[in-house]
Protein backbone atom coordinates (compact mmCIF):
# COMPACT_ATOMS: atom_id res chain seq x y z
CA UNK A 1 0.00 0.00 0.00
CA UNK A 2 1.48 3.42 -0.94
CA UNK A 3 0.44 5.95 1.78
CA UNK A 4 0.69 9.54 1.52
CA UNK A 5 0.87 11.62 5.02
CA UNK A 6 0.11 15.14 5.09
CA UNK A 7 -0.44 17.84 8.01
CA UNK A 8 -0.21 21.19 8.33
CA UNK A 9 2.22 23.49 8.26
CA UNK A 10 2.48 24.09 11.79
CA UNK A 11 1.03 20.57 12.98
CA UNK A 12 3.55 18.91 15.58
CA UNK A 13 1.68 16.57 17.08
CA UNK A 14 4.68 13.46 16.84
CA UNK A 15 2.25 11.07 19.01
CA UNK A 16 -0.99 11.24 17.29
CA UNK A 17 1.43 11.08 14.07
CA UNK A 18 3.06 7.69 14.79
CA UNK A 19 -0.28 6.06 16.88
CA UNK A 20 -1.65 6.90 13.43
CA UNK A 21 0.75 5.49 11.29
CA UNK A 22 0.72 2.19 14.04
CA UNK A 23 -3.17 1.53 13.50
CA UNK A 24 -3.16 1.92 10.30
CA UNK A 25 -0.28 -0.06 9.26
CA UNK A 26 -1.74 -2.98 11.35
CA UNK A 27 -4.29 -3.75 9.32
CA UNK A 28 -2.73 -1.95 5.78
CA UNK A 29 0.53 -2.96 5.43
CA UNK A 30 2.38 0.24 4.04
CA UNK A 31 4.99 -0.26 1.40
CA UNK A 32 5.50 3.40 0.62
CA UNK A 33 5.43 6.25 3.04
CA UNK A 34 4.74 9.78 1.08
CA UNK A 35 5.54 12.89 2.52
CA UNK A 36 6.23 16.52 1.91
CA UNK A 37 9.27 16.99 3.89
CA UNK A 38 7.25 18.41 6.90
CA UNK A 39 9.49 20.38 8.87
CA UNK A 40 8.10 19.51 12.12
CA UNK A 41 7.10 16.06 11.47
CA UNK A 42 9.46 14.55 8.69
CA UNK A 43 12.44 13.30 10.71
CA UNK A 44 9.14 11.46 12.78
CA UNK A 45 7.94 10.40 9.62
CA UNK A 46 10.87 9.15 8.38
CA UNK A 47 11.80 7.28 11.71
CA UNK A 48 8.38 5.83 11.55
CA UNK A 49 8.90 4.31 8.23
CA UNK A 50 12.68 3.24 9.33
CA UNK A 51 11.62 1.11 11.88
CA UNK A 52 8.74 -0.41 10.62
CA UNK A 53 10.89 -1.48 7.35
CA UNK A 54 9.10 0.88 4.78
CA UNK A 55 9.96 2.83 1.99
CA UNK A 56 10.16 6.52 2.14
CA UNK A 57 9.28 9.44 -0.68
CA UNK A 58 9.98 12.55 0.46
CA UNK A 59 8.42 15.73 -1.69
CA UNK A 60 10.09 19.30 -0.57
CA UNK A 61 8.53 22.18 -1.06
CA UNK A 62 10.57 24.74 -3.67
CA UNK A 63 10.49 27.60 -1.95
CA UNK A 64 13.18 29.24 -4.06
CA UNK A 65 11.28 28.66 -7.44
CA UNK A 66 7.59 28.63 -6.31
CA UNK A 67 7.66 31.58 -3.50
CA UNK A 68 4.49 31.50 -1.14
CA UNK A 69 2.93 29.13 -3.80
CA UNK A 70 5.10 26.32 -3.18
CA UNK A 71 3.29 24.02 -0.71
CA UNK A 72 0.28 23.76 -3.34
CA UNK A 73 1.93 23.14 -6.30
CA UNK A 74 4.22 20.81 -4.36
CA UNK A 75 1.32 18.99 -2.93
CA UNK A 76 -0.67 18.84 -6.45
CA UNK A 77 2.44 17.55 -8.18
CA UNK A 78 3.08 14.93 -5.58
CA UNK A 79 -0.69 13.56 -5.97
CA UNK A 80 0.08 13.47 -9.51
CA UNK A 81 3.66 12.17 -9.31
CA UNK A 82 3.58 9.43 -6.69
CA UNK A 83 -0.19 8.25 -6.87
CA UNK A 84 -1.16 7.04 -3.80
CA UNK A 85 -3.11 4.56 -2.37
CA UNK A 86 -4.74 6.42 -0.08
CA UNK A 87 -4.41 10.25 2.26
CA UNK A 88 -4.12 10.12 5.68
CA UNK A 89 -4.79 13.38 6.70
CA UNK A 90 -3.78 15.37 9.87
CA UNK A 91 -5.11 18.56 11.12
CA UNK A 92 -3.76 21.57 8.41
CA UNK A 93 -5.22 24.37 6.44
CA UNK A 94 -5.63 25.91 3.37
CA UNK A 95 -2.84 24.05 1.28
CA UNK A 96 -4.26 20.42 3.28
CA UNK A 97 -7.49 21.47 2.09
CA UNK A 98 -6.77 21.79 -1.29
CA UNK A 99 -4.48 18.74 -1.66
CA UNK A 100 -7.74 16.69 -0.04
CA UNK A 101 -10.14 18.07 -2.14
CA UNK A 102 -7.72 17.13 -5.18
CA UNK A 103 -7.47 13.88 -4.32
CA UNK A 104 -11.05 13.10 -3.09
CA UNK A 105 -11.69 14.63 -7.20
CA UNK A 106 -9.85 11.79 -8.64
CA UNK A 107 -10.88 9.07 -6.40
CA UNK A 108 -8.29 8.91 -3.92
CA UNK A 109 -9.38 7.63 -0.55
CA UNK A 110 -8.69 9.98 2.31
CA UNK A 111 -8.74 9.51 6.09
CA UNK A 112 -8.56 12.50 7.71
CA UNK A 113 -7.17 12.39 11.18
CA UNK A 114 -8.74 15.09 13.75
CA UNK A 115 -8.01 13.74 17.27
């Protein structure tokens, strides 16, 4: 299962995160972890995915090329790019919103995550 994991920009919460990621791989065997380089939560994501033996994409955001744009067109071009199985969404705002809606458009499944 390829599993992409997105949050806000300013979501932190590195519990809910990995009790998440725990559930869900326990009865969804991820393959692929997604992710957008979160800077609060990738090196948790990432050391998730380590020890539970699972591949890792990581999607930056350009800042330099895409300016205050760059989390949306990142986020569209990683739906696009890495085709997921399904979302699993965390608490986020605008830019979460829109990559949900997006993928919800071309019928990918999303869980979204507000605990």
């Amino acid at each position: 299962m390829r599993v992409l994991i997105c949050a806000g920009r300013f979501y932190a919460d590195t519990n809910t995160l990995t009790r998440v990621l725990d559930l869900y791989h326990q009865s969804h065997p991820i393959k692929v972890l997604i992710h957008g380089g979160h800077q609060l939560l990738g090196a948790s994501i990432e050391g998730w995915a380590r020890d539970a033996d699972v591949h890792v994409v990581r999607y930056p955001a350009n800042w330099a090329m895409h300016g205050r744009h760059a989390e949306i067109r990142r986020n569209l071009f990683m739906l696009d790019d890495c085709r997921p199985d399904i979302i699993l969404a965390l608490t986020g705002g605008d830019d979460t919103a829109e990559c949900i809606k997006r993928a919800t458009r071309v019928g990918i499944k999303v869980i979204e995550v507000d605990f």
